[in-house]
C-alpha atoms as a PDB file:
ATOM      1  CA  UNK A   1      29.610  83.768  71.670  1.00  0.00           C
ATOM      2  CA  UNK A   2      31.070  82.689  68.555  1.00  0.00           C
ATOM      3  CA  UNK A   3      29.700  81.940  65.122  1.00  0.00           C
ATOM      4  CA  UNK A   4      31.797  79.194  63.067  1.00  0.00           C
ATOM      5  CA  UNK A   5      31.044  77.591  59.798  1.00  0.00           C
ATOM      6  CA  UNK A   6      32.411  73.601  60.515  1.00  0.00           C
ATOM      7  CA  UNK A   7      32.686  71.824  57.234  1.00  0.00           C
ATOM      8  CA  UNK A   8      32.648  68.349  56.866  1.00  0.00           C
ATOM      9  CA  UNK A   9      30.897  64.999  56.655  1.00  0.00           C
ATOM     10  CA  UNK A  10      30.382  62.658  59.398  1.00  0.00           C
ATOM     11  CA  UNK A  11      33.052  60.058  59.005  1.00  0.00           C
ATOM     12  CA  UNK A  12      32.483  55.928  59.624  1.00  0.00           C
ATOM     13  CA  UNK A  13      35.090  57.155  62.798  1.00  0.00           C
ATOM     14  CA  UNK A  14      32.157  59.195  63.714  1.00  0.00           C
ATOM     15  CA  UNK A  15      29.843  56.346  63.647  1.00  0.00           C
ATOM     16  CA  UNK A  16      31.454  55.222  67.409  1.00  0.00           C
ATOM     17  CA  UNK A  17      29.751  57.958  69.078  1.00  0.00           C
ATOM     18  CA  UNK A  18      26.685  56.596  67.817  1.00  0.00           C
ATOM     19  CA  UNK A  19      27.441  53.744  68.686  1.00  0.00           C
ATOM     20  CA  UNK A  20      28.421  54.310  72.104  1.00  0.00           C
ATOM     21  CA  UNK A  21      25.183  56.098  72.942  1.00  0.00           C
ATOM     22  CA  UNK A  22      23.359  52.795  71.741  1.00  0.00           C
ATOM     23  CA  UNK A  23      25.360  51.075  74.215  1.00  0.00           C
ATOM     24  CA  UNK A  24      24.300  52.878  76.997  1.00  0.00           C
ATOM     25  CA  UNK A  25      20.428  53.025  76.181  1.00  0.00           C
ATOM     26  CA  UNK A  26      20.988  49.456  75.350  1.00  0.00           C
ATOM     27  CA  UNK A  27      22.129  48.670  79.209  1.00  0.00           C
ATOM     28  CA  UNK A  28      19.232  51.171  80.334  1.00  0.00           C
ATOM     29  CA  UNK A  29      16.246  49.057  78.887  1.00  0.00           C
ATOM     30  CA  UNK A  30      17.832  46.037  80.334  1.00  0.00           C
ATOM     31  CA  UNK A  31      18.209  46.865  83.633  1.00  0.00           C
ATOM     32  CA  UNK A  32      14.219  47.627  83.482  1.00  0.00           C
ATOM     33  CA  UNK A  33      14.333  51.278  83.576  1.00  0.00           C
ATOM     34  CA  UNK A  34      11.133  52.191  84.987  1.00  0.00           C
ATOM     35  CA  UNK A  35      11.173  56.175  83.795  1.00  0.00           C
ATOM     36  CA  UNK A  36      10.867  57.185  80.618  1.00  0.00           C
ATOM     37  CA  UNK A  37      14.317  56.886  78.914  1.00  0.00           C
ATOM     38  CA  UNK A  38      14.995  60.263  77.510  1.00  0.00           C
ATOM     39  CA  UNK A  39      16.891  61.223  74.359  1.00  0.00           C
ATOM     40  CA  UNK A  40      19.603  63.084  75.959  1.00  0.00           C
ATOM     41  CA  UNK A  41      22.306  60.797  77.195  1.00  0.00           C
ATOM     42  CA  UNK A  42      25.221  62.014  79.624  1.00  0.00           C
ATOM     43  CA  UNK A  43      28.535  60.603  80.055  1.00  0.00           C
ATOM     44  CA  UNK A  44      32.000  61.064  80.634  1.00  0.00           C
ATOM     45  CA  UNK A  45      34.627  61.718  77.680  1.00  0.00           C
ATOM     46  CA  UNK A  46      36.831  59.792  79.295  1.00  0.00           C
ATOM     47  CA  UNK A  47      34.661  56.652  79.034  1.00  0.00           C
ATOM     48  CA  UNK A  48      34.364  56.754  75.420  1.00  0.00           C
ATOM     49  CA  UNK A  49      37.444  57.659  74.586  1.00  0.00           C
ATOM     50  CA  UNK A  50      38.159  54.501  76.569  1.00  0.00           C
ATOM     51  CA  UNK A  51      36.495  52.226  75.555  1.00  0.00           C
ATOM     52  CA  UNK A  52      36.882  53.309  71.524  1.00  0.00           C
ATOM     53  CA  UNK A  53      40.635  52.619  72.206  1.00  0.00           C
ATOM     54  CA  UNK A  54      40.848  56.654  70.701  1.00  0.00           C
ATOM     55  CA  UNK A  55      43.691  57.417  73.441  1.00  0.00           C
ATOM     56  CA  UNK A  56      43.332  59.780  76.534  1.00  0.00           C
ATOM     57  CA  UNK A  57      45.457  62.478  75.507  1.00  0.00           C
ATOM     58  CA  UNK A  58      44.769  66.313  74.768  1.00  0.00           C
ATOM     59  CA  UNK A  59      44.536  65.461  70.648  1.00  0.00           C
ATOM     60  CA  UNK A  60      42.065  62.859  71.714  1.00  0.00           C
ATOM     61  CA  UNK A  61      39.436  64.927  73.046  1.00  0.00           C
ATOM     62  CA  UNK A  62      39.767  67.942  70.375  1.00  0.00           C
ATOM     63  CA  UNK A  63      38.973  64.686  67.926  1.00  0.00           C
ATOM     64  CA  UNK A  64      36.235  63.339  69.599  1.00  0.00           C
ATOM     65  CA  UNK A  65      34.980  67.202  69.601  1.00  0.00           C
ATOM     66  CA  UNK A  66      35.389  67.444  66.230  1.00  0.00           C
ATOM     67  CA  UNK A  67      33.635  64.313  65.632  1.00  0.00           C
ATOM     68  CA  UNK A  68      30.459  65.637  67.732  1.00  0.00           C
ATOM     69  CA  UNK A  69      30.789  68.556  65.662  1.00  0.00           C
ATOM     70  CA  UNK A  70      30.493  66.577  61.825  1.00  0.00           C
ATOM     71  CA  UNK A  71      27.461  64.595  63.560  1.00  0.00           C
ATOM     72  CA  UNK A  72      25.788  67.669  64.462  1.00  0.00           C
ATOM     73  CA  UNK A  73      25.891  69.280  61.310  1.00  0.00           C
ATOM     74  CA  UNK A  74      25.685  66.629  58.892  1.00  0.00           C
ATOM     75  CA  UNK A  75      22.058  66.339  57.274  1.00  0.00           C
ATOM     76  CA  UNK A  76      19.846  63.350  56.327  1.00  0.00           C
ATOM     77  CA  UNK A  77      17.164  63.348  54.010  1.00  0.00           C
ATOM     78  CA  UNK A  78      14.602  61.064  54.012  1.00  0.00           C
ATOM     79  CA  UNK A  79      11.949  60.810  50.922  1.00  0.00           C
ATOM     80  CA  UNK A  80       9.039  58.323  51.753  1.00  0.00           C
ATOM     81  CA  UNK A  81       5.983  57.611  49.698  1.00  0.00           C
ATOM     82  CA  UNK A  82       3.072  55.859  51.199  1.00  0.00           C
ATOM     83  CA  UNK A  83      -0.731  55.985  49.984  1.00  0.00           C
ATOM     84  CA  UNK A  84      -0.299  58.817  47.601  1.00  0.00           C
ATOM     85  CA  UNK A  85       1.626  61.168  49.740  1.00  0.00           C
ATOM     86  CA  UNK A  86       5.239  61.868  50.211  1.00  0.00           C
ATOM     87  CA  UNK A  87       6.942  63.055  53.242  1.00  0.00           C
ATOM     88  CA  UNK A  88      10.391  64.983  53.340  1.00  0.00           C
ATOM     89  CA  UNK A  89      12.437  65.607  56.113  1.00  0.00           C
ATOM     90  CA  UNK A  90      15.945  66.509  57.350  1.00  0.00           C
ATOM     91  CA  UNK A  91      17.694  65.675  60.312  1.00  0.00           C
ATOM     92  CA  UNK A  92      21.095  65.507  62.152  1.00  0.00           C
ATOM     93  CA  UNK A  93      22.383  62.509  63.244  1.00  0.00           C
ATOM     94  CA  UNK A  94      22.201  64.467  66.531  1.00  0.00           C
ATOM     95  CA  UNK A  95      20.181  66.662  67.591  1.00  0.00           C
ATOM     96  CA  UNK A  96      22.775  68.990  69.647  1.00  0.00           C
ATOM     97  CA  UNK A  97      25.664  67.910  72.202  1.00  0.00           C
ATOM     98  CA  UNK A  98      27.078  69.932  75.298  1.00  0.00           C
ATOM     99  CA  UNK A  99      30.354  69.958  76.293  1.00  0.00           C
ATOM    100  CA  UNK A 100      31.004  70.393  80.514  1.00  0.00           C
ATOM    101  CA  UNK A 101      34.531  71.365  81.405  1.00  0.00           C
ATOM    102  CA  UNK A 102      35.955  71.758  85.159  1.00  0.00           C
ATOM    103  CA  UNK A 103      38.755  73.017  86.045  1.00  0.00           C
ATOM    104  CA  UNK A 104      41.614  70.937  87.764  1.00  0.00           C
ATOM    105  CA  UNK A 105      43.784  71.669  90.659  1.00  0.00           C
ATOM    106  CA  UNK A 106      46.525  74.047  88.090  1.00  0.00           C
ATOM    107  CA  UNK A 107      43.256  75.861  87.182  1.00  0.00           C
ATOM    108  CA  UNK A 108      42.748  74.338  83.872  1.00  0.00           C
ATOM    109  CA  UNK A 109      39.496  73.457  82.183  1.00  0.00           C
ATOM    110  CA  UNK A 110      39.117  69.826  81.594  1.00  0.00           C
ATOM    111  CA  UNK A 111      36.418  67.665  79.954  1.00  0.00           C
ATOM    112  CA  UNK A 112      34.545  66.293  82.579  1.00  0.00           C
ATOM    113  CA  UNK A 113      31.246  65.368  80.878  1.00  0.00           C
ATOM    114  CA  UNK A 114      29.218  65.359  77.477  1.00  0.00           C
ATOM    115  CA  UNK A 115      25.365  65.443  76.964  1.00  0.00           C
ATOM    116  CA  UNK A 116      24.415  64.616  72.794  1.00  0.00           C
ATOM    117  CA  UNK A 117      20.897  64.377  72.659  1.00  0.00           C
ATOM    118  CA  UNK A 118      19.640  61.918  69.961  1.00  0.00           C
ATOM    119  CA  UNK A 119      17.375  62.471  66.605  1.00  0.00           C
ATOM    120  CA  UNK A 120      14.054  61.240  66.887  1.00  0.00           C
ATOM    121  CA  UNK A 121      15.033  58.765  64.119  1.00  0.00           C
ATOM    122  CA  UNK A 122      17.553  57.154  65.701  1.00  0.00           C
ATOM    123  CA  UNK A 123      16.016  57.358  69.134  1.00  0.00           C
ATOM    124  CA  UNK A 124      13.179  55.021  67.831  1.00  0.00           C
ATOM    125  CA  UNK A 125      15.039  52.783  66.453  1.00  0.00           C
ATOM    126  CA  UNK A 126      17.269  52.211  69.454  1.00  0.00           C
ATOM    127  CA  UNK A 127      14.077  52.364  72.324  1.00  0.00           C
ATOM    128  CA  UNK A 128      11.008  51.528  70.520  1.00  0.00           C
ATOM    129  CA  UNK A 129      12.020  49.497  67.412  1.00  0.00           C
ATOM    130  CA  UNK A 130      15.136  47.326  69.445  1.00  0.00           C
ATOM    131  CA  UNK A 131      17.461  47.936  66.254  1.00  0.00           C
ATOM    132  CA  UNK A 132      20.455  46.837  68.043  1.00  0.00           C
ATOM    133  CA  UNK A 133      23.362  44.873  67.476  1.00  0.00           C
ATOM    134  CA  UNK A 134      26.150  43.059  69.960  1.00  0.00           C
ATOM    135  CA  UNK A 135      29.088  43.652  68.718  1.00  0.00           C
ATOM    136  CA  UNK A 136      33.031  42.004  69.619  1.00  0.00           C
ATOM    137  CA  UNK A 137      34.532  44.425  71.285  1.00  0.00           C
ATOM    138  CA  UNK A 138      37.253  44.092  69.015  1.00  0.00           C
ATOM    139  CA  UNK A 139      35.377  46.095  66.472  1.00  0.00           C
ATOM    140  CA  UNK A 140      36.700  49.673  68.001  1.00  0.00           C
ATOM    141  CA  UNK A 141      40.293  47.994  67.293  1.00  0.00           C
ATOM    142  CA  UNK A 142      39.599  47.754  63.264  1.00  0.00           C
ATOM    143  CA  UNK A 143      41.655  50.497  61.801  1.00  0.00           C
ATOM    144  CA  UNK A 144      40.134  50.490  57.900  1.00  0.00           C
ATOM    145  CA  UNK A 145      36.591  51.607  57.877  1.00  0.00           C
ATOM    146  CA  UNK A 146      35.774  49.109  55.063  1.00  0.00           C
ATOM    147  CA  UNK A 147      36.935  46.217  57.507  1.00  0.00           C
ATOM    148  CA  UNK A 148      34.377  48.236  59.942  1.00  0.00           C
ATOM    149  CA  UNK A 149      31.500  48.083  57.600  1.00  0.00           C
ATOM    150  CA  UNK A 150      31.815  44.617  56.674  1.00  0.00           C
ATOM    151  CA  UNK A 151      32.086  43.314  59.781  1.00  0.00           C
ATOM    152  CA  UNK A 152      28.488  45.359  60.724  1.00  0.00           C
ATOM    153  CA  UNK A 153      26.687  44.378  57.420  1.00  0.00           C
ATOM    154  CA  UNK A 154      28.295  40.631  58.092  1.00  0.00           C
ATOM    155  CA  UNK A 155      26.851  41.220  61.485  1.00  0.00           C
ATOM    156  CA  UNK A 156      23.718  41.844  60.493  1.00  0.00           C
ATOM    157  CA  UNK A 157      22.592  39.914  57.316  1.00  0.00           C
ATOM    158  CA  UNK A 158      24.650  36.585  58.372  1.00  0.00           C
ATOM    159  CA  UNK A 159      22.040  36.261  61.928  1.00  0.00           C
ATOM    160  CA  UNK A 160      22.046  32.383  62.270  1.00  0.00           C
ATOM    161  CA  UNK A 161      22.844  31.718  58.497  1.00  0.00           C
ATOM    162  CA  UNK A 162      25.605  29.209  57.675  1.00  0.00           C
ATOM    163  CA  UNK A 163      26.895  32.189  55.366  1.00  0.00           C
ATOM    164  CA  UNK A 164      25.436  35.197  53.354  1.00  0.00           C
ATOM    165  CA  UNK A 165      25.813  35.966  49.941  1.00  0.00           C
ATOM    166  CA  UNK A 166      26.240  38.903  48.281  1.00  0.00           C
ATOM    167  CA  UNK A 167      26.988  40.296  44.946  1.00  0.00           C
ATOM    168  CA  UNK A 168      30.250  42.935  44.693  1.00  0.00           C
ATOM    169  CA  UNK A 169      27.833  45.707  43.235  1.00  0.00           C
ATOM    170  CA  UNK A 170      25.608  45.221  45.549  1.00  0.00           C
ATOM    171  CA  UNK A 171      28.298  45.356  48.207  1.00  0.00           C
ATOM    172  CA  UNK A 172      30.346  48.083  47.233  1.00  0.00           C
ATOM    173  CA  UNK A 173      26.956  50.153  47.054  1.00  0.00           C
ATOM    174  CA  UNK A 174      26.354  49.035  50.928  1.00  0.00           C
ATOM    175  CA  UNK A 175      30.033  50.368  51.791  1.00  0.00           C
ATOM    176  CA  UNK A 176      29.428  53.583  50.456  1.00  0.00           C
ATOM    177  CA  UNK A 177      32.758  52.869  47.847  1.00  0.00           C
ATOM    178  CA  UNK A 178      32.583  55.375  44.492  1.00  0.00           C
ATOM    179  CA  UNK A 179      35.763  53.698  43.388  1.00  0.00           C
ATOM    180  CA  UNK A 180      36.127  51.278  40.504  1.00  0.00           C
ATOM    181  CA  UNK A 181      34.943  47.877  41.196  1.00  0.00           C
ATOM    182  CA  UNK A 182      38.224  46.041  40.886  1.00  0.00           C
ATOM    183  CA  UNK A 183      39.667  48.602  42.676  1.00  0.00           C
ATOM    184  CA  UNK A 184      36.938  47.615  45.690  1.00  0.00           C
ATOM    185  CA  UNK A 185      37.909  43.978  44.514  1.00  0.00           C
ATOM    186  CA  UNK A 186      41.167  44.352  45.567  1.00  0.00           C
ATOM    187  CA  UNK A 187      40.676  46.110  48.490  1.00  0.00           C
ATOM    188  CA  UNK A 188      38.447  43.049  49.645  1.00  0.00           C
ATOM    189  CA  UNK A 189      40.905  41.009  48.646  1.00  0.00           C
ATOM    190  CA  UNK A 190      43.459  42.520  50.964  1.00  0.00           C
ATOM    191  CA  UNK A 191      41.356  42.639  53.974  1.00  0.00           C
ATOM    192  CA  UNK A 192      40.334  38.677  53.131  1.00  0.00           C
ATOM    193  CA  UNK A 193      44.605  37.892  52.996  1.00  0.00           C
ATOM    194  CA  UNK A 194      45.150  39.795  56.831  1.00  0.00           C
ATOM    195  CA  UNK A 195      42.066  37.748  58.143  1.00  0.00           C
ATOM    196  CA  UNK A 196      41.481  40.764  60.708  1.00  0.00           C
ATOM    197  CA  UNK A 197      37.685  40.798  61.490  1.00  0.00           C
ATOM    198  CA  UNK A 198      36.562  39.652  64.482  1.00  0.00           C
ATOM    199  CA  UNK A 199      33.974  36.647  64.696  1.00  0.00           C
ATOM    200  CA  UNK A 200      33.528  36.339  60.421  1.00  0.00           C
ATOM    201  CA  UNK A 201      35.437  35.542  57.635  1.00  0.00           C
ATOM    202  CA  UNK A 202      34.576  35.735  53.864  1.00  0.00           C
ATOM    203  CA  UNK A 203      35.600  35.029  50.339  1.00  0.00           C
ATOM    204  CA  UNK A 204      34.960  36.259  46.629  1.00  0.00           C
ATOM    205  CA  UNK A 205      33.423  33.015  44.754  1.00  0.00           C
ATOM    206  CA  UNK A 206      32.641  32.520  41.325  1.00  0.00           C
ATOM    207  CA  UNK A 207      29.057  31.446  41.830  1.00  0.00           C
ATOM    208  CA  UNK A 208      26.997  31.889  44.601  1.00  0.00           C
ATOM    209  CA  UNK A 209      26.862  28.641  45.827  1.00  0.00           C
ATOM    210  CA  UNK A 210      30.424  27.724  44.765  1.00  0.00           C
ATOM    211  CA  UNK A 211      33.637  27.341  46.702  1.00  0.00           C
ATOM    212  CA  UNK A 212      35.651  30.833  47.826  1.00  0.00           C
ATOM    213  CA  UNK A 213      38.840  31.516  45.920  1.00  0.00           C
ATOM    214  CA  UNK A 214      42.306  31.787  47.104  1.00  0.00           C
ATOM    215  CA  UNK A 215      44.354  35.536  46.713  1.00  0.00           C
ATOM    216  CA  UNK A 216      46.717  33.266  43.972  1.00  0.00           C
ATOM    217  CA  UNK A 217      44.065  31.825  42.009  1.00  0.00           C
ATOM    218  CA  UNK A 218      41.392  34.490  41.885  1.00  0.00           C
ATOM    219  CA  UNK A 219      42.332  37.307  39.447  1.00  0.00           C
ATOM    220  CA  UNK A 220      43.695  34.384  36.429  1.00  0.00           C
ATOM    221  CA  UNK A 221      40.023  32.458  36.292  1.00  0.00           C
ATOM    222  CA  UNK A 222      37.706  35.049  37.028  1.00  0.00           C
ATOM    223  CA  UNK A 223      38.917  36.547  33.507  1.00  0.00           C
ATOM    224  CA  UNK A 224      38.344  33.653  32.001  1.00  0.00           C
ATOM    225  CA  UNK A 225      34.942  32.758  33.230  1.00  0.00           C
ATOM    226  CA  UNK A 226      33.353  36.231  33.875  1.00  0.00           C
ATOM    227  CA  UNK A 227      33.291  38.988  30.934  1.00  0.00           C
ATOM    228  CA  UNK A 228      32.653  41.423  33.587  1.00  0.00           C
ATOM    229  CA  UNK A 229      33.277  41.811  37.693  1.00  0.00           C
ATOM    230  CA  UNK A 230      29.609  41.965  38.036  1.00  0.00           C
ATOM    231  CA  UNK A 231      29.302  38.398  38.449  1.00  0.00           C
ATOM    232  CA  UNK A 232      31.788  38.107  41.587  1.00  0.00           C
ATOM    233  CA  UNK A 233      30.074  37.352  44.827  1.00  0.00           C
ATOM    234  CA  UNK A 234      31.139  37.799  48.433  1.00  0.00           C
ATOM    235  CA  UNK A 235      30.634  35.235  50.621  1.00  0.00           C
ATOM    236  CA  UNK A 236      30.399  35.886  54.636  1.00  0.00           C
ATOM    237  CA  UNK A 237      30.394  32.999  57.329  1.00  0.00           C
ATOM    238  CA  UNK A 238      30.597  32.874  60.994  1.00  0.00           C
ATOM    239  CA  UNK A 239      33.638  31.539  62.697  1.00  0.00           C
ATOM    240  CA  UNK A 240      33.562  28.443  64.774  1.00  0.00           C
ATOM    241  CA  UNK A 241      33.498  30.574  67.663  1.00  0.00           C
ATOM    242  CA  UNK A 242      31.228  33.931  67.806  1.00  0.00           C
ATOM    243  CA  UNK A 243      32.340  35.904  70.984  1.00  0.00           C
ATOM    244  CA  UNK A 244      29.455  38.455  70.485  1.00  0.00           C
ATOM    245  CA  UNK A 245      27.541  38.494  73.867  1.00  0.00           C
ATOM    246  CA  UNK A 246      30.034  38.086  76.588  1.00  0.00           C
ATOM    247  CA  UNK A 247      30.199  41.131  79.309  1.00  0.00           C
ATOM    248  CA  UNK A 248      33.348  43.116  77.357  1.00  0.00           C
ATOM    249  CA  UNK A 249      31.055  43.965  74.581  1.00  0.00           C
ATOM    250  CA  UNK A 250      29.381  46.420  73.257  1.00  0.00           C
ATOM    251  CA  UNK A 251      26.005  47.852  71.468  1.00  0.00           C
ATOM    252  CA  UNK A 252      25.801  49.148  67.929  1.00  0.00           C
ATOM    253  CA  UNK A 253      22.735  50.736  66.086  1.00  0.00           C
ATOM    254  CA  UNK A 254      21.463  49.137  63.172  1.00  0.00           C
ATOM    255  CA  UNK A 255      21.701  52.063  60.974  1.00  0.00           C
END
C-alpha cells in the first residue's frame, strides 16, 4: 500500500469523465432499466478514451488516471440557507474510482476496466432530477476549454430561443476566466474569427438587441460608444442546422 499526496484541481479536460458517466446512465434510464440504477458505473478505458478522441496509447491511460485522480480529490462546498438554517457540506466530484488491470499474453498488466462511483450530488441530478444535455459529438474534438464552455452554457441557456444574450461580466464569471476583461474580449473574439463550435455561433454587440460586430470594426466603435467593456454583450444563436440528437452523440451533465 502506498500513501501519495496528488495535488491538483480538476481540469475542464476532467469534466469528460463526467461526462461520459452521464452518458451511460443517460442510455440506462432509456432503455427502461427496471433495477435500481446504482451510483457505481463500470466500463472499459478503452471506450472512453475512444470516444473522447484522448488516443489509445500508454500516455493516454496514465492521463485519464490522472484525471480520475484530480476528480477524486478535488472538493466542493456547498453553503445553502433555507428557513433560518444553513447547511454545509463537502464533496468530491467522485466519490472513489477502481482501476482493474489484466495481464496480456507477454504478461503485462493492462487496463481492462474502471468502476468511479458517483457523488450523491451529481447522481441526483443525472437519475432523479434529468439534468442532462445532448451534446454534438464534436464537442470532445474542441481543443480550448473556453470554446468547451461556451458551447455547454450556449447549449443550455439558448433551448429553443432564436439567440441568448449575455453580458461579458456576466460571461467571463460563467467561464471561470480571472483574466482582464479585454483580455477575455479578445479571446472571444478569436474563437468568434475560427467559427469552430459545433451547432452555435455568436457575436459581441453593442446593445443587446443590436446587430453583432465584425473582428475589423469592433475594437474602433466600442471605444467610442462605451466608457467601459462592461457594456459589451455576447450574443449566442443556433445554426440553421442543430445535429444534437442523432445516434453519434453523446450525454453531458448540466453542472
Amino acid at each position: 500500500m502506498q500513501i501519495r499526496v496528488e495535488p491538483g484541481m480538476a481540469t475542464m479536460w476532467d469534466k469528460d469523465v463526467l461526462h461520459y458517466c452521464a452518458s451511460l446512465l443517460n442510455e440506462q434510464l432509456e432503455r427502461g432499466a427496471q433495477a435500481p440504477i446504482d451510483r457505481t458505473i463500470t466500463f472499459r478505458a478503452h471506450d472512453f478514451l475512444t470516444v473522447a478522441r484522448r488516443g489509445t496509447g500508454q500516455r493516454s491511460y496514465k492521463l485519464f488516471v490522472d484525471a480520475l485522480t484530480r476528480l477524486r480529490s478535488t472538493t466542493i462546498l456547498t453553503n445553502v440557507k433555507a428557513a433560518g438554517r444553513r447547511e454545509r457540506a463537502g464533496f468530491g466530484w467522485i466519490d472513489n474510482f477502481q482501476i482493474i488491470e489484466q495481464a496480456d499474453c507477454r504478461g503485462r498488466m493492462r487496463m481492462a476496466a474502471v468502476a468511479i462511483t458517483l457523488n450523491n450530488w451529481l447522481f441526483r441530478a443525472l437519475v432523479e432530477e434529468r439534468r442532462v444535455l445532448s451534446i454534438n459529438s464534436a464537442y470532445f474534438s474542441l481543443r480550448k476549454s473556453l470554446e468547451r464552455r461556451l458551447y455547454e452554457l450556449a447549449r443550455k441557456h439558448c433551448g429553443n430561443q432564436p439567440k441568448w444574450t449575455i453580458g461579458i461580466g456576466r460571461l467571463a464569471r460563467k467561464c471561470g476566466s480571472s483574466q482582464p476583461l479585454r483580455a477575455f474580449r479578445a479571446d472571444l473574439q478569436a474563437i468568434i474569427n475560427s467559427d469552430s463550435l459545433p451547432d452555435y455561433k455568436f457575436g459581441l454587440a453593442f446593445e443587446p438587441s443590436g446587430k453583432k460586430e465584425t473582428a475589423a470594426t469592433f475594437g474602433e466603435e466600442a471605444g467610442r460608444r462605451y466608457k467601459t467593456i462592461d457594456g459589451i454583450v455576447v450574443v449566442f444563436e443556433p445554426r440553421a442546422v442543430i445535429s444534437v440528437g442523432c445516434e453519434s452523440d453523446r450525454n453531458i451533465a448540466d453542472i
